[in-house]
N, C-alpha and C. Protein backbone atom coordinates (compact mmCIF):
# COMPACT_ATOMS: atom_id res chain seq x y z
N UNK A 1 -16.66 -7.18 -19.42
CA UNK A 1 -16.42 -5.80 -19.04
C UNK A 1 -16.05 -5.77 -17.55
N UNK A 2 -15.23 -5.30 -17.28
CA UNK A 2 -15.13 -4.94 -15.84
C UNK A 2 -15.52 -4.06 -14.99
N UNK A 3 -15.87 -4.52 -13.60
CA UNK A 3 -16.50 -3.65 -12.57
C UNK A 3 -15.99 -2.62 -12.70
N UNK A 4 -16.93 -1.53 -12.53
CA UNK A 4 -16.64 0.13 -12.69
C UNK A 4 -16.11 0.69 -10.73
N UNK A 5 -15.42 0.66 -10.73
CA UNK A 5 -14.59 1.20 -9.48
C UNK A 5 -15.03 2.75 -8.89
N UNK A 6 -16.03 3.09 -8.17
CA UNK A 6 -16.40 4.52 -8.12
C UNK A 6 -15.19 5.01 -7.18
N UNK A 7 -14.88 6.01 -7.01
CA UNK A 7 -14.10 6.40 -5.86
C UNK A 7 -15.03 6.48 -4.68
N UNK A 8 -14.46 6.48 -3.02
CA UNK A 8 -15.54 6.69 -1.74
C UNK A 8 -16.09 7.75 -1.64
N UNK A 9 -17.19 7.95 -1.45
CA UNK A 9 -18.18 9.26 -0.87
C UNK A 9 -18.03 10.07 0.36
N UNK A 10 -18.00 10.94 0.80
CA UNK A 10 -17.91 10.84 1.98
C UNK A 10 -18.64 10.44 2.87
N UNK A 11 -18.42 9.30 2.90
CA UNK A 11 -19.41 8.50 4.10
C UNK A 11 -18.83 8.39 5.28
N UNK A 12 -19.25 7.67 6.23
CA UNK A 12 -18.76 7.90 7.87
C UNK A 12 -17.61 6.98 8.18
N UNK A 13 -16.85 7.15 9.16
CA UNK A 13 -15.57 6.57 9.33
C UNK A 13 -15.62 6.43 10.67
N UNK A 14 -14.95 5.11 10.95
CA UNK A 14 -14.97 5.18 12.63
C UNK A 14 -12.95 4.96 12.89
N UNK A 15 -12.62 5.59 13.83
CA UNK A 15 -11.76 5.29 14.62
C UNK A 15 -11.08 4.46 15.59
N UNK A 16 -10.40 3.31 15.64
CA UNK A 16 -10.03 2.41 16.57
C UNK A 16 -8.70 2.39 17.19
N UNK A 17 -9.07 2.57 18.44
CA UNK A 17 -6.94 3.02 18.86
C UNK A 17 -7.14 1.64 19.68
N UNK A 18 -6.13 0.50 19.67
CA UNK A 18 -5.85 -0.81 19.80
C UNK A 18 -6.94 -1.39 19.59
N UNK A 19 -7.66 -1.32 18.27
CA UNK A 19 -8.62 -2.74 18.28
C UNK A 19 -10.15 -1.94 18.84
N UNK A 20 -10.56 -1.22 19.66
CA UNK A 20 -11.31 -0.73 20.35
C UNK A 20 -11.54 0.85 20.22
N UNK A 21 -13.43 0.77 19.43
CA UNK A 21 -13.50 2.17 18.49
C UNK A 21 -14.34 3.06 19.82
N UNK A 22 -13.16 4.05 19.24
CA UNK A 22 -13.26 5.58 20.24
C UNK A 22 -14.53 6.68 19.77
N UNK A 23 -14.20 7.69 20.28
CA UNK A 23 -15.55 8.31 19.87
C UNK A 23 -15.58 8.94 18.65
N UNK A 24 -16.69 9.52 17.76
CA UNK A 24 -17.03 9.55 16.68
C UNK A 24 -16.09 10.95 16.25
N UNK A 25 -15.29 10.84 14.95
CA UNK A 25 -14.91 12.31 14.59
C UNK A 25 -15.70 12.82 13.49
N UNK A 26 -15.52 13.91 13.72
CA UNK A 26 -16.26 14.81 12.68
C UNK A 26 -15.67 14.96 11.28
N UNK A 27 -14.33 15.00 11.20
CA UNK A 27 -13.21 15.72 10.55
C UNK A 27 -11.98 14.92 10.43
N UNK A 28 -11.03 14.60 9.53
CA UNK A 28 -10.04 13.89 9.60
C UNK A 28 -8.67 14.35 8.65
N UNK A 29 -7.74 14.77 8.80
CA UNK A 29 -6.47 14.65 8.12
C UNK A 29 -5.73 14.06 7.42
N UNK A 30 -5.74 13.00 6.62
CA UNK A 30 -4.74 11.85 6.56
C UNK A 30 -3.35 12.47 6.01
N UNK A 31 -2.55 12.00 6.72
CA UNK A 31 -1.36 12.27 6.27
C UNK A 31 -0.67 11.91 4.98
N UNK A 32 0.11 11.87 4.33
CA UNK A 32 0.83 11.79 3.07
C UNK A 32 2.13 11.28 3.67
N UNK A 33 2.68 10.52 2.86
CA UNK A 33 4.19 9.77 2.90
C UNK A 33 5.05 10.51 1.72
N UNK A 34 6.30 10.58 1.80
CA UNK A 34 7.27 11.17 1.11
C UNK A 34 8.62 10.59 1.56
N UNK A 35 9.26 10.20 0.47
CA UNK A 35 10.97 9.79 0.67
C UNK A 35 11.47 10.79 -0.07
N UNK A 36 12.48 11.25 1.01
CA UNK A 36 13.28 12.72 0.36
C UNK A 36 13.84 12.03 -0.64
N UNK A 37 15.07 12.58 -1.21
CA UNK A 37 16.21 12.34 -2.13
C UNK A 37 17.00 13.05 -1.66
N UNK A 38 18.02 12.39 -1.29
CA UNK A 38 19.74 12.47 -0.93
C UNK A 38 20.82 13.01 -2.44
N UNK A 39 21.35 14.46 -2.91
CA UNK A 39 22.76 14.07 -3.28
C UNK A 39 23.73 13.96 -3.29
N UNK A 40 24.68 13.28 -3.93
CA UNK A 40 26.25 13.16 -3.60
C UNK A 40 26.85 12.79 -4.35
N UNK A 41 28.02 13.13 -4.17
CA UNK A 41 28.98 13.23 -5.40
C UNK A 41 30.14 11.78 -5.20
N UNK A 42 30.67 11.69 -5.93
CA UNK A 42 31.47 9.97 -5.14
C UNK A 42 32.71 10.54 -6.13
N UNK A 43 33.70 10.84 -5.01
CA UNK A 43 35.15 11.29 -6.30
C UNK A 43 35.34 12.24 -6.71
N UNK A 44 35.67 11.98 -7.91
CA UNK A 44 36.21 12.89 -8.96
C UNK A 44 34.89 12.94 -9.79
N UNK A 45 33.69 12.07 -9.97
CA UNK A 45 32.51 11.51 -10.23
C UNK A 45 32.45 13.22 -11.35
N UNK A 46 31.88 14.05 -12.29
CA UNK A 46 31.56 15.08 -12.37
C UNK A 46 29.96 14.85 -12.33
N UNK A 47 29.41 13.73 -11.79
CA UNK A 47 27.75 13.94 -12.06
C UNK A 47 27.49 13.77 -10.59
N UNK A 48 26.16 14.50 -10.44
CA UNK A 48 25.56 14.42 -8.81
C UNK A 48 24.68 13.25 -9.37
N UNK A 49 24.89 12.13 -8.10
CA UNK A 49 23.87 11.23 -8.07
C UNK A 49 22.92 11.49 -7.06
N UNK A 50 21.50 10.95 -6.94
CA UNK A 50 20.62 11.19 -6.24
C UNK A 50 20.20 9.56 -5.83
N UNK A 51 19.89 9.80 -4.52
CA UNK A 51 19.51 8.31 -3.95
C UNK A 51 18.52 8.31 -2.66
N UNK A 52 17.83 7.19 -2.48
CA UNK A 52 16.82 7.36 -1.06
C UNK A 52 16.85 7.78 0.07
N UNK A 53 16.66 8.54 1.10
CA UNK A 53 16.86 8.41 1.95
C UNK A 53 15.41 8.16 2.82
N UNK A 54 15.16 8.42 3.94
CA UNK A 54 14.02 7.80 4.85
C UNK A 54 12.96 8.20 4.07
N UNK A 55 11.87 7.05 4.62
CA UNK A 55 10.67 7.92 3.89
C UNK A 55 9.88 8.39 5.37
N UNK A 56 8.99 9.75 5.45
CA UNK A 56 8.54 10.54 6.07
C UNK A 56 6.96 10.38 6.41
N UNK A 57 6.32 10.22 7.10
CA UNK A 57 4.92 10.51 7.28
C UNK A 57 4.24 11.22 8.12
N UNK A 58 3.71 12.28 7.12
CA UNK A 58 3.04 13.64 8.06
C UNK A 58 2.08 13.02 9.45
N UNK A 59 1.11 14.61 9.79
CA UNK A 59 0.81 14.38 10.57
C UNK A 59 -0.57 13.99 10.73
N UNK A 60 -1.39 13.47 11.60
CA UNK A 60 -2.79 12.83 11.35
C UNK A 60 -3.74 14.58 11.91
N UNK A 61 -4.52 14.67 11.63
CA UNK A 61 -5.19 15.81 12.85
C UNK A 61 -6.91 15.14 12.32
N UNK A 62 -7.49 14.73 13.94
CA UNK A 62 -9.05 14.47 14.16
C UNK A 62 -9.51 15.56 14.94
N UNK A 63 -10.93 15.80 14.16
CA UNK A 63 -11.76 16.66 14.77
C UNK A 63 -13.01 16.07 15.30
N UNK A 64 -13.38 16.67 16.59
CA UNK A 64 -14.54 15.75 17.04
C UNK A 64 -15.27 17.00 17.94
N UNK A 65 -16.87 17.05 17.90
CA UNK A 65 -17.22 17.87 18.73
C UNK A 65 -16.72 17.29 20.70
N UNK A 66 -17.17 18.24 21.44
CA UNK A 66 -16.71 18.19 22.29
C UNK A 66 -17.47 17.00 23.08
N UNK A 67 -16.75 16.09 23.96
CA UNK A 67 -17.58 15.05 24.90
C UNK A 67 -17.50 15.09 25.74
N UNK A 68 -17.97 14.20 26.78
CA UNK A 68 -17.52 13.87 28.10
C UNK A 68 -16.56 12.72 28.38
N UNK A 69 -16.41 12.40 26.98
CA UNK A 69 -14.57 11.30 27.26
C UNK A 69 -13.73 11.94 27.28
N UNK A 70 -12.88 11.79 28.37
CA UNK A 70 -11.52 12.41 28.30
C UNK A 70 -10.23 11.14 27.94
N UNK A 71 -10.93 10.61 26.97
CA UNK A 71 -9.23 9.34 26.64
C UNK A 71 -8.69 10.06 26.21
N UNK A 72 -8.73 10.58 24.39
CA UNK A 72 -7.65 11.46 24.23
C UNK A 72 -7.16 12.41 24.75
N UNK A 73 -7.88 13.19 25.61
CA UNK A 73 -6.84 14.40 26.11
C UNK A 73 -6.16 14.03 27.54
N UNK A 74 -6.27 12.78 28.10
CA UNK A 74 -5.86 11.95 28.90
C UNK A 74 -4.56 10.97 28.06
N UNK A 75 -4.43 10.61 27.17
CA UNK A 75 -3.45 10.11 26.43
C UNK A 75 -2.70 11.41 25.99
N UNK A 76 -2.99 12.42 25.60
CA UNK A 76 -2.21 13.69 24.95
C UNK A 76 -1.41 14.10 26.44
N UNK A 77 -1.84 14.42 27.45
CA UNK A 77 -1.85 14.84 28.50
C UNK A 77 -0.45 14.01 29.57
N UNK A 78 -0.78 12.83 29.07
CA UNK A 78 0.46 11.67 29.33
C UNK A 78 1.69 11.77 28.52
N UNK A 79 1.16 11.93 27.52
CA UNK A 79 2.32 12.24 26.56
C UNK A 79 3.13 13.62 26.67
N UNK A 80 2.22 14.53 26.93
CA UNK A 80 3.01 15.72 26.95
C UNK A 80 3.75 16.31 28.30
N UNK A 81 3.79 15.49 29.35
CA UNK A 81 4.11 15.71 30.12
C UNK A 81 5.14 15.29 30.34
N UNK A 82 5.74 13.87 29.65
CA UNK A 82 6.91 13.44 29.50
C UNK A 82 7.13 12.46 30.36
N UNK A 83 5.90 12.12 30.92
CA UNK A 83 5.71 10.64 31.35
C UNK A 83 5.31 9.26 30.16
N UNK A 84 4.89 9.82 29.00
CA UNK A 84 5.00 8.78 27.99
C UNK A 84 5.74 8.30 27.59
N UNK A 85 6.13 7.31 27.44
CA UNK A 85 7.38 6.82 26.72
C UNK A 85 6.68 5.97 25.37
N UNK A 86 7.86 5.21 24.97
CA UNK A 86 7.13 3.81 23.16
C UNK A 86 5.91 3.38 24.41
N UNK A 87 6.06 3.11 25.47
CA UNK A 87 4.64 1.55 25.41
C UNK A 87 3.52 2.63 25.60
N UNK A 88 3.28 3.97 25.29
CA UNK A 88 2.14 5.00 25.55
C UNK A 88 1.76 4.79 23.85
N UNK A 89 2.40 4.71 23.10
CA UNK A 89 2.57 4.65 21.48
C UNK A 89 1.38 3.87 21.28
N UNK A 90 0.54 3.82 20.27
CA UNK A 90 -0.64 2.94 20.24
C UNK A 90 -0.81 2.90 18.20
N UNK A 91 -1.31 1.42 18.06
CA UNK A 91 -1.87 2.09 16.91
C UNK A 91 -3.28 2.02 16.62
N UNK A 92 -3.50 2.55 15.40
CA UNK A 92 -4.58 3.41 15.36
C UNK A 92 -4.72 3.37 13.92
N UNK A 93 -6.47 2.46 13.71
CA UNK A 93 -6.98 2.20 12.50
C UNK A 93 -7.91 3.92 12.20
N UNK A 94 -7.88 3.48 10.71
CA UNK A 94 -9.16 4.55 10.61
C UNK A 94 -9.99 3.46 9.28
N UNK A 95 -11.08 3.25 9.67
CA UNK A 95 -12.25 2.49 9.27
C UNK A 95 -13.40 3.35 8.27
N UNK A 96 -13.05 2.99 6.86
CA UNK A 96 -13.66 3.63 6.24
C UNK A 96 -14.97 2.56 5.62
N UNK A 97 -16.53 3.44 5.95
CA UNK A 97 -17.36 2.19 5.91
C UNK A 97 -18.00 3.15 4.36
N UNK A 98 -19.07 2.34 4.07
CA UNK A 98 -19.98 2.88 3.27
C UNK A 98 -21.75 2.65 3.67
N UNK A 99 -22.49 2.83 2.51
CA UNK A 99 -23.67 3.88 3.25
C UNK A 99 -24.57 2.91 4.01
N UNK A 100 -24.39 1.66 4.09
CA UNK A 100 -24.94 0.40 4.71
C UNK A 100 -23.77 -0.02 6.13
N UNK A 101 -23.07 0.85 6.28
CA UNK A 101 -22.14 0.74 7.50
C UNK A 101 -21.20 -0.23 7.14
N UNK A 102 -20.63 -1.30 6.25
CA UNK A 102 -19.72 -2.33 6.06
C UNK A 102 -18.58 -1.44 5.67
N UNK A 103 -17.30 -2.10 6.27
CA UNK A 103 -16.13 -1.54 6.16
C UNK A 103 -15.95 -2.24 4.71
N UNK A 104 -14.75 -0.68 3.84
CA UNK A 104 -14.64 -0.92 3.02
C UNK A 104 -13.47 -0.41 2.75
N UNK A 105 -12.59 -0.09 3.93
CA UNK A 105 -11.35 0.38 3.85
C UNK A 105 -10.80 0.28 5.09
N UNK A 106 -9.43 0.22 4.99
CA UNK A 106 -8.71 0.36 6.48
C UNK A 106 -7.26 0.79 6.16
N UNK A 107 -7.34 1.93 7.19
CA UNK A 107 -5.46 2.53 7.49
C UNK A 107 -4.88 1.87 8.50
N UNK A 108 -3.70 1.70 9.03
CA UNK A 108 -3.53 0.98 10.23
C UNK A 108 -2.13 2.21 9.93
N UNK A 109 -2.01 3.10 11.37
CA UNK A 109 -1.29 4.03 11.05
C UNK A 109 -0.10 3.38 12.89
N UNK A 110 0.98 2.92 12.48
CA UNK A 110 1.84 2.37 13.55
C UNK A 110 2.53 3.00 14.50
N UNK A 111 2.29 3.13 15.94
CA UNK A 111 3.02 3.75 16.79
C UNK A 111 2.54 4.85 16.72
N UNK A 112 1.66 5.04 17.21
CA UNK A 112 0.96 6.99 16.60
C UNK A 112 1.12 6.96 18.15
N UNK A 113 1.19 8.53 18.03
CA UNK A 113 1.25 9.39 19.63
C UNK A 113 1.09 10.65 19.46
N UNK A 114 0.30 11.46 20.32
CA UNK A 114 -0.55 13.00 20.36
C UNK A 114 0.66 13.43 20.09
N UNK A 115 0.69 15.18 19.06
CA UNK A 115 1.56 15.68 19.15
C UNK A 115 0.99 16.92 19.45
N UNK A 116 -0.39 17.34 19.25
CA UNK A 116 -0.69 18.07 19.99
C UNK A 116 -2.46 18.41 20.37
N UNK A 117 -3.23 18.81 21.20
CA UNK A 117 -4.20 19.08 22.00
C UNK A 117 -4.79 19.98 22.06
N UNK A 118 -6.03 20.58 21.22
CA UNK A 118 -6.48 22.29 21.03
C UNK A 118 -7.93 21.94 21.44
N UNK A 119 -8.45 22.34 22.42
CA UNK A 119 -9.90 22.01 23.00
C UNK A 119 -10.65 23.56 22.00
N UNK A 120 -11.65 23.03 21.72
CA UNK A 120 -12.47 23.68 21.04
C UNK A 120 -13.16 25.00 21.58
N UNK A 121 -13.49 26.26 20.68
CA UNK A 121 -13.98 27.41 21.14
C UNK A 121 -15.01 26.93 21.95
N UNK A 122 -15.62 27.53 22.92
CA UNK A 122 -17.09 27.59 23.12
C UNK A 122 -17.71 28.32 22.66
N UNK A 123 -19.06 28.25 22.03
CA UNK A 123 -19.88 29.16 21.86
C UNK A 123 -21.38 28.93 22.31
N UNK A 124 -21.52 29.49 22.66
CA UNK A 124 -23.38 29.00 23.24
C UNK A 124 -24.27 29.54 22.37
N UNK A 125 -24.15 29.88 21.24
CA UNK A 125 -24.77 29.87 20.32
C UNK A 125 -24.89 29.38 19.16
N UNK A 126 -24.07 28.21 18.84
CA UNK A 126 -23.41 28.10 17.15
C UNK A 126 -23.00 26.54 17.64
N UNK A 127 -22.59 25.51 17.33
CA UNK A 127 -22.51 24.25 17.36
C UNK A 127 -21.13 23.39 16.40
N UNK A 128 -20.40 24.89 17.09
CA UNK A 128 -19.01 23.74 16.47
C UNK A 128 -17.55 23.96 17.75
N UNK A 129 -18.31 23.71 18.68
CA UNK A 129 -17.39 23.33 19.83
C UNK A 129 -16.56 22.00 18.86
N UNK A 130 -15.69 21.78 18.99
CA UNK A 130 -14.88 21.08 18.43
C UNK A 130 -13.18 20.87 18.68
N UNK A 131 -12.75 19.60 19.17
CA UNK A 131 -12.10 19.28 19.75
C UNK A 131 -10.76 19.05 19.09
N UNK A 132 -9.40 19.69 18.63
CA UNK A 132 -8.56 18.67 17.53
C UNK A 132 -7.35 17.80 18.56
N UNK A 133 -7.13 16.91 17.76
CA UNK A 133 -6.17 16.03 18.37
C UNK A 133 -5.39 15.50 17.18
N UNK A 134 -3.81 16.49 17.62
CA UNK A 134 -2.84 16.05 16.05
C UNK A 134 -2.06 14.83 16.52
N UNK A 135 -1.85 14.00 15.54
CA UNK A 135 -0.76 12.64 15.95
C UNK A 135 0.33 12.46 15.23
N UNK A 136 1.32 12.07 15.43
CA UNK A 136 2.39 11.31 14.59
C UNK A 136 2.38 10.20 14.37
N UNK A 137 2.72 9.48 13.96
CA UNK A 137 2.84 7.71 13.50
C UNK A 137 4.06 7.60 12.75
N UNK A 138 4.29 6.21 13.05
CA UNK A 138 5.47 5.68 12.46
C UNK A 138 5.49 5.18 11.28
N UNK A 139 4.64 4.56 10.49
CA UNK A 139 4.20 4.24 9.68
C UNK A 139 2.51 4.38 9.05
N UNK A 140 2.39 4.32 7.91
CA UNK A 140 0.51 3.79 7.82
C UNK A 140 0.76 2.75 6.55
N UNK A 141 -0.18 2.02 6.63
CA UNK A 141 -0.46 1.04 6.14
C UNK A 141 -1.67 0.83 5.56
N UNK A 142 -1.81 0.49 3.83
CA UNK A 142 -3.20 0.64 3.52
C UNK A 142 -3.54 -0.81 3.68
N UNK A 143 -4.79 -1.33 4.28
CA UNK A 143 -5.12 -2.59 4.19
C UNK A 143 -6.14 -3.08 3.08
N UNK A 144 -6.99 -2.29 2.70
CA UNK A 144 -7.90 -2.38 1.81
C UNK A 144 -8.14 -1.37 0.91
């Protein structure tokens, strides 16, 4: 009989932008991939053919309460100013563990860079100061 495959729980996930894990998010996005379809006609042809064109990958968005690290909004901040260029580009795992902490998954999402920076409400009463940080990437990659 074969091993019964559960799907993941939501258990905790850590974040690594080059190799080196950042601070804890609360919240995570994963993006979706999609290759449009192109059509065109060739001739006198009377049928539309349909064929590949690029494939697409949305956008990432992490949520994290608020800290006293400023990397990402120090990397967003670089970027949006138009002093970033490709070598600001980083990539960026997302580490999916289970309930004994061992990784049991990995994204490796290529060339990601802030696309955008929303610092969280304050409230001094309620506990979801919360930080988002949206990305693009060039690719993702499932490893496990």
């Amino acid at each position: 009989m074969a091993d019964k495959q559960d799907p993941y729980k939501n258990f905790p996930f850590r974040v690594e932008v080059r190799g080196v894990q950042i601070a804890a998010f609360a919240n995570m996005t994963l993006p979706g991939e999609s290759v449009d379809s192109i059509e065109y006609r060739e001739g006198t042809d009377p049928f539309v053919r349909k064929v590949s064109d690029l494939a697409n990958v949305g956008s990432i968005t992490l949520m994290r309460g608020i800290t006293r690290s400023n990397d990402l909004y120090e990397w967003w901040r670089l970027n949006s100013q138009g002093s970033g260029g490709p070598g600001d580009r980083k990539n960026v795992s997302i580490v999916v563990v289970n309930a004994t902490g061992n990784e049991t998954g990995r994204l490796t999402l290529s060339n990601a860079w802030p696309t955008k920076y929303q610092p969280g409400a304050l409230d001094a009463e309620g506990n979801t100061n919360v930080d988002v940080l949206e990305m693009a990437a060039q690719s993702i990659e499932r490893a496990k």
